[in-house]
C-alpha atoms as a PDB file:
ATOM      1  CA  UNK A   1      23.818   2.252  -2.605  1.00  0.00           C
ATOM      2  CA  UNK A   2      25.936  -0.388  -4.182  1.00  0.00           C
ATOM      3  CA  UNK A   3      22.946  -2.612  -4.244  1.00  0.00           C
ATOM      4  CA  UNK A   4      20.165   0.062  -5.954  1.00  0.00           C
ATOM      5  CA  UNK A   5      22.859   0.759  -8.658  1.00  0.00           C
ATOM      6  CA  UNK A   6      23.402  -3.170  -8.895  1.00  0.00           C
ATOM      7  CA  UNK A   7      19.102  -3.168  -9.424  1.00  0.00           C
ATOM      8  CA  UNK A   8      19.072  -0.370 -11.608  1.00  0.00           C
ATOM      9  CA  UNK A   9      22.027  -1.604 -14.341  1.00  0.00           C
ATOM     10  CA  UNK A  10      19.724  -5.128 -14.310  1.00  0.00           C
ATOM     11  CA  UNK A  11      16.155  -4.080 -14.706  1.00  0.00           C
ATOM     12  CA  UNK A  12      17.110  -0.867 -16.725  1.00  0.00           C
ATOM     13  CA  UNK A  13      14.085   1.899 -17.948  1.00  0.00           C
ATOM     14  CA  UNK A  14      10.744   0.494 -17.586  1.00  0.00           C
ATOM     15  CA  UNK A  15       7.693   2.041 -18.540  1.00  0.00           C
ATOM     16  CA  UNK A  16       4.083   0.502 -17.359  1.00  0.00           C
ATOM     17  CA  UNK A  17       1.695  -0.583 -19.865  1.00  0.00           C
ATOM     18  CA  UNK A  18      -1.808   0.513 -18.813  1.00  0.00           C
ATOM     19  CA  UNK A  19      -4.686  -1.847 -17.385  1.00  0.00           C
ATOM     20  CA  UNK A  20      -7.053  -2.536 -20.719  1.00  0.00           C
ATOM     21  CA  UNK A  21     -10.082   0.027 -19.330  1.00  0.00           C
ATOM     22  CA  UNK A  22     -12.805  -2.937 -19.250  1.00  0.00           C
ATOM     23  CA  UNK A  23     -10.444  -5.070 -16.738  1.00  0.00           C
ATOM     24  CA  UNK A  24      -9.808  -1.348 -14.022  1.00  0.00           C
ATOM     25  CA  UNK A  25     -13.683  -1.886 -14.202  1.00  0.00           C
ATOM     26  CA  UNK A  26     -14.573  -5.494 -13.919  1.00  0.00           C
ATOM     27  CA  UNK A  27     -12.057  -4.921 -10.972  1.00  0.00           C
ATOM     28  CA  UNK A  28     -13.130  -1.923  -9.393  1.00  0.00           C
ATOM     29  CA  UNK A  29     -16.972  -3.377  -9.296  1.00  0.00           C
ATOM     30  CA  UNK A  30     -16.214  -5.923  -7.531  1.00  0.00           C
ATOM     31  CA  UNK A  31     -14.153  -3.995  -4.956  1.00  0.00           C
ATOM     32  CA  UNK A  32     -17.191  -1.446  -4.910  1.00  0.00           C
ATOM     33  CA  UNK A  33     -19.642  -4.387  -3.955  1.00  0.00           C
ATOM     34  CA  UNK A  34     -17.139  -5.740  -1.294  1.00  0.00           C
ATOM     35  CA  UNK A  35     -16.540  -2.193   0.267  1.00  0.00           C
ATOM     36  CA  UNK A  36     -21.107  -1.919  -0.073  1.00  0.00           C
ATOM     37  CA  UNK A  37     -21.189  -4.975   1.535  1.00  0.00           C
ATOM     38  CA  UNK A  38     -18.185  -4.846   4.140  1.00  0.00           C
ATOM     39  CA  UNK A  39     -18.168  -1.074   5.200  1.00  0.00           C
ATOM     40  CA  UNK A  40     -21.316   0.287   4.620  1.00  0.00           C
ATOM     41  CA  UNK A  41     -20.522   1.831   0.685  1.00  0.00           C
ATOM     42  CA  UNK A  42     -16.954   3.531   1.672  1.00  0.00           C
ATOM     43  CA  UNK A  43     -13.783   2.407   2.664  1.00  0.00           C
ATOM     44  CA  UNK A  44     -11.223   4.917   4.095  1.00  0.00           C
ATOM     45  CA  UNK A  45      -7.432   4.632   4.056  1.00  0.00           C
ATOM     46  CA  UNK A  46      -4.623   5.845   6.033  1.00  0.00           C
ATOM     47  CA  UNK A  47      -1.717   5.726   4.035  1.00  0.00           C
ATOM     48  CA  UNK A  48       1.764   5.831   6.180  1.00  0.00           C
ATOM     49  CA  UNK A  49       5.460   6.373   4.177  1.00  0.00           C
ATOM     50  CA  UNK A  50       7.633   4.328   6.851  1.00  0.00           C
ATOM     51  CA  UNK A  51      10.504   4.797   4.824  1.00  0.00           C
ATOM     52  CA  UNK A  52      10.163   3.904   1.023  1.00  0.00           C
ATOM     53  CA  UNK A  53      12.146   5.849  -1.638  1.00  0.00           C
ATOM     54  CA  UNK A  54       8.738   7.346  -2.870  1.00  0.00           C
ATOM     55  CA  UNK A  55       7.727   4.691  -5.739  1.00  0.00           C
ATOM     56  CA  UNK A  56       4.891   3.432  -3.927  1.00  0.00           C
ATOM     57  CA  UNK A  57       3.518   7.030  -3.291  1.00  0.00           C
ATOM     58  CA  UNK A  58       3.004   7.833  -6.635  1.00  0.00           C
ATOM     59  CA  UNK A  59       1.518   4.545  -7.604  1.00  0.00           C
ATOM     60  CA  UNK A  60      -0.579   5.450  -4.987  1.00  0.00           C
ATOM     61  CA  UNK A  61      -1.564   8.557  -6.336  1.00  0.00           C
ATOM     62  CA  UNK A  62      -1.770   7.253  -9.901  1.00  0.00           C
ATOM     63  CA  UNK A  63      -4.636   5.051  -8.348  1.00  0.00           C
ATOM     64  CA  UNK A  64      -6.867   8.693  -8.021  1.00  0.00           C
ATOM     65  CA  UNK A  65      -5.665   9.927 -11.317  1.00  0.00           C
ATOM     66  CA  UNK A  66      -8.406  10.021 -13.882  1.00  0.00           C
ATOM     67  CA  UNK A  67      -7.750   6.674 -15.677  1.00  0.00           C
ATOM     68  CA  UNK A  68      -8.165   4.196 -12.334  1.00  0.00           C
ATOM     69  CA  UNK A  69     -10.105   7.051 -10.377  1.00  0.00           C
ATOM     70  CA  UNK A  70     -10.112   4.771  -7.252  1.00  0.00           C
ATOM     71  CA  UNK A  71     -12.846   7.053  -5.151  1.00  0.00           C
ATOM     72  CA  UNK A  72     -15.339   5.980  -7.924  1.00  0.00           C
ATOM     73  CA  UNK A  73     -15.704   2.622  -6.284  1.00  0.00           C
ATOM     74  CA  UNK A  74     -16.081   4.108  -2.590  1.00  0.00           C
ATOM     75  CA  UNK A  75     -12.410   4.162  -1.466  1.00  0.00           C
ATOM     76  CA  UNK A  76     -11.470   7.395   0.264  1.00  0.00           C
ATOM     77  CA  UNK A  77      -8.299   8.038   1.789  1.00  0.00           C
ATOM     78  CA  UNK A  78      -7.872  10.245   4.893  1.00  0.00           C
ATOM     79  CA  UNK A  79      -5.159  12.456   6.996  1.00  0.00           C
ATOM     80  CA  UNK A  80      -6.789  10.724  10.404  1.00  0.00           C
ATOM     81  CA  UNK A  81      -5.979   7.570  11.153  1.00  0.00           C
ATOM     82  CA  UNK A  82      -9.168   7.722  14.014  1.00  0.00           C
ATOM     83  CA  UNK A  83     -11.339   7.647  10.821  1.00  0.00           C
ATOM     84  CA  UNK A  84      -9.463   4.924   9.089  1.00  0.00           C
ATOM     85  CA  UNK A  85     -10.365   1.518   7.748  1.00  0.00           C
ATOM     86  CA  UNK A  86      -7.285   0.366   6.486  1.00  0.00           C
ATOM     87  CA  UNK A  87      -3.793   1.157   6.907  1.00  0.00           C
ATOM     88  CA  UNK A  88      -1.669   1.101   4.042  1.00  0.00           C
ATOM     89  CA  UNK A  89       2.221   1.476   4.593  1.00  0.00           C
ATOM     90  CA  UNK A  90       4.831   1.543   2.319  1.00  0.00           C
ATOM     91  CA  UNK A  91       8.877   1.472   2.527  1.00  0.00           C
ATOM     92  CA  UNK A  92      10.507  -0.511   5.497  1.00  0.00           C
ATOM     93  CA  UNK A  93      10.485   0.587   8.623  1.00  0.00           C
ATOM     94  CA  UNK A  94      12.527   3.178   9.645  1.00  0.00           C
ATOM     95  CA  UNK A  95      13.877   3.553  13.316  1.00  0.00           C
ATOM     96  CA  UNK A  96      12.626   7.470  13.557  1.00  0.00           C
ATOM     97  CA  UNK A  97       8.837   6.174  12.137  1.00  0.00           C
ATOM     98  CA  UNK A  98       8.594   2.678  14.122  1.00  0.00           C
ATOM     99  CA  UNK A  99       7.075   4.318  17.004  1.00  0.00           C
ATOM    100  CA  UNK A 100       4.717   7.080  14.889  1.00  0.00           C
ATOM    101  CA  UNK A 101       3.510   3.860  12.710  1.00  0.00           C
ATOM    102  CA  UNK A 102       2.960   1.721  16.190  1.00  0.00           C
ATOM    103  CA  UNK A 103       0.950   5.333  16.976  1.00  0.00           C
ATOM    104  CA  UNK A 104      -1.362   5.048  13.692  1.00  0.00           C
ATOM    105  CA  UNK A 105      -2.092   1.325  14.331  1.00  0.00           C
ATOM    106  CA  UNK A 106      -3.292   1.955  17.867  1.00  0.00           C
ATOM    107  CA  UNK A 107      -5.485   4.763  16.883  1.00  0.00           C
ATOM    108  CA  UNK A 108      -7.152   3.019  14.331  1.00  0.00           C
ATOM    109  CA  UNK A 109     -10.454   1.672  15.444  1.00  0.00           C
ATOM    110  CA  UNK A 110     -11.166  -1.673  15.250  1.00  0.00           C
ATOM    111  CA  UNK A 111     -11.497  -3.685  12.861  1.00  0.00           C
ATOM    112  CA  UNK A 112      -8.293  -2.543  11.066  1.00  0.00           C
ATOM    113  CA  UNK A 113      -6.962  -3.829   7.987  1.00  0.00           C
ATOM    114  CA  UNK A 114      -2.994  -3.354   7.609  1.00  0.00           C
ATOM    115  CA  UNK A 115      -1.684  -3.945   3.966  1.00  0.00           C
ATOM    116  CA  UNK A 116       2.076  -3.725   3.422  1.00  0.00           C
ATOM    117  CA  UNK A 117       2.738  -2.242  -0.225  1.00  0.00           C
ATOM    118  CA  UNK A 118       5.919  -2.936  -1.915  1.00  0.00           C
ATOM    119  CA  UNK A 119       8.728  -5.026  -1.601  1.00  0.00           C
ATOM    120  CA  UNK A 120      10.109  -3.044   0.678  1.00  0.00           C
ATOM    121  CA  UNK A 121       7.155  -2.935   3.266  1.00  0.00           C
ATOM    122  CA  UNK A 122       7.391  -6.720   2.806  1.00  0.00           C
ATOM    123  CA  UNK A 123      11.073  -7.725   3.222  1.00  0.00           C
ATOM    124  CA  UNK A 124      13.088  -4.410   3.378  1.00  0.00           C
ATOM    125  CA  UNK A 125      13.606  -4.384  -0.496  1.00  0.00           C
ATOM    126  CA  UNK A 126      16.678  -2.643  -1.774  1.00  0.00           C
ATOM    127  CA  UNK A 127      17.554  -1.146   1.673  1.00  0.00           C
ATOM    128  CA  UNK A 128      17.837  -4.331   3.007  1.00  0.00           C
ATOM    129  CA  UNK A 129      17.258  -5.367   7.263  1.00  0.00           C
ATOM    130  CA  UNK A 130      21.053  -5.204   8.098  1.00  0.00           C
ATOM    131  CA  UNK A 131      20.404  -1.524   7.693  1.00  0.00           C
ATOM    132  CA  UNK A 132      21.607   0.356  10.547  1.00  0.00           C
ATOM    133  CA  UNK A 133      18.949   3.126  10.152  1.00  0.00           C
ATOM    134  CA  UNK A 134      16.078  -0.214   9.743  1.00  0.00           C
ATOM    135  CA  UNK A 135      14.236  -1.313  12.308  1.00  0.00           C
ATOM    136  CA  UNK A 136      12.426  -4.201   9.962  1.00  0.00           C
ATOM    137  CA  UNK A 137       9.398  -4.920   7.204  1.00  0.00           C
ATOM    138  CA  UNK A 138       6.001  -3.629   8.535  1.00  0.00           C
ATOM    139  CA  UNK A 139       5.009  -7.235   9.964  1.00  0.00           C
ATOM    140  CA  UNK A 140       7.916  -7.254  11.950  1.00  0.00           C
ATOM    141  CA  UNK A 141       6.307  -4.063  14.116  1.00  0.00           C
ATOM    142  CA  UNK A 142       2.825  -4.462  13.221  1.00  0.00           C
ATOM    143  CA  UNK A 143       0.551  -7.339  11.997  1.00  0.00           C
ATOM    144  CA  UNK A 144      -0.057  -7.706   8.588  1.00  0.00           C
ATOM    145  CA  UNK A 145      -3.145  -8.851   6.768  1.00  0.00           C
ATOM    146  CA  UNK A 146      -2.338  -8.675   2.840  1.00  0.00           C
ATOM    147  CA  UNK A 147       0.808  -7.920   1.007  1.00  0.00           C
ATOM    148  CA  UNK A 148       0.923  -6.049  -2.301  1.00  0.00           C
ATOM    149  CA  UNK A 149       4.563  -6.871  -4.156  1.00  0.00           C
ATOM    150  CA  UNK A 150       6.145  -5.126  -6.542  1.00  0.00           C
ATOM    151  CA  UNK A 151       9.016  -2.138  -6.734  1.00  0.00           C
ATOM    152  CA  UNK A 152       6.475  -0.259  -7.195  1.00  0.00           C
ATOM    153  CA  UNK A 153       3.243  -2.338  -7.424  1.00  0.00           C
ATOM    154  CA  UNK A 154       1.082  -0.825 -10.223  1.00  0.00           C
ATOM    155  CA  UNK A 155      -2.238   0.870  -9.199  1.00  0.00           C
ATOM    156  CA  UNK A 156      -4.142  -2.288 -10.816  1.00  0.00           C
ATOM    157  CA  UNK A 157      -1.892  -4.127  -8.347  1.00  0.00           C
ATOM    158  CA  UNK A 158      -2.985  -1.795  -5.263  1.00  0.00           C
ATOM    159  CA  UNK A 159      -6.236  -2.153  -6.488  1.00  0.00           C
ATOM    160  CA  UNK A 160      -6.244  -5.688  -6.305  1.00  0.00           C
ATOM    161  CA  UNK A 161      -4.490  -6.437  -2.600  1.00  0.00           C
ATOM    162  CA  UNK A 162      -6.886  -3.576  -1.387  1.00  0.00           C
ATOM    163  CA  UNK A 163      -9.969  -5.679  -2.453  1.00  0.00           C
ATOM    164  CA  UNK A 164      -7.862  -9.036  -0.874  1.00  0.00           C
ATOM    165  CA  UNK A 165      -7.774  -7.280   2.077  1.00  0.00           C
ATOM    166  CA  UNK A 166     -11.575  -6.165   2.106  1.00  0.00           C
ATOM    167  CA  UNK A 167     -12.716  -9.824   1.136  1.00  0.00           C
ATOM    168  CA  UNK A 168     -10.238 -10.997   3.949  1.00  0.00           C
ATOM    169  CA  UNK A 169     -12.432  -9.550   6.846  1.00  0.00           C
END
């Protein structure tokens, strides 16, 4: 708690600039050709909160609002992780979602893509791994192939370690 407040006092209110419109689409055409060429046209995504505080969520969703309009480029997210590409988990990993993500991951089919988003997916952020309620960062439980920092990442930054992560396989 300490620690948050500690984060909050130093950083203080931010607010994000926006992504100059010509650079969301120089990106998002080249993560539309790697998706053509990768997946057939479409790329579906499970998304899994295993713990986070929420940030990540709704820079998640802010990547389908109307201004980055993510689904334009063929990237579809799903409830179903059976019919899932890529598995995109935020927050650290909680004890009570350990075994549910370890669940996800083994019904994906393969090839799977994993991409830990956030700085607390990566390293346990602000809740830190000497959490007793904790069981570790995503690549601790599950193998990683891209990370996406930030607290929260922007959705040009989601954007971008989704298309790492499709150019990876």
């Amino acid at each position: 708690m300490l620690r948050m407040l500690k984060q909050i006092i130093r950083v203080g209110s931010l607010s994000e600039t926006l992504a100059p419109s010509d650079q969301v689409e120089q990106l998002g055409e080249k993560l539309r050709e790697s998706v053509r060429k990768r997946f057939a046209g479409s790329l579906t995504i499970r998304a899994v909160d295993a713990g986070s505080c929420n940030g990540c969520e709704l820079e998640i969703h802010a990547t389908n609002n109307a201004y980055y309009d993510i689904e334009r480029f063929g990237v579809h997210f799903t409830a179903s992780p059976r019919f899932a590409d890529m598995l995109l988990v935020t927050g650290p990993v909680s004890i009570n979602m350990r075994r549910a993500l370890e669940m996800t991951y083994e019904a994906m089919p393969e090839p799977r893509l994993v991409v830990a988003m956030g700085d607390c997916a990566i390293d346990c952020g602000v809740f830190g791994r000497d959490n007793y309620a904790i069981a570790g960062a995503v690549r601790d439980i599950i193998p990683v192939d891209v990370q996406i920092h930030g607290c929260p990442p922007t959705p040009s930054d989601i954007i971008q370690g989704i298309l790492a992560a499709v150019e990876s396989r």
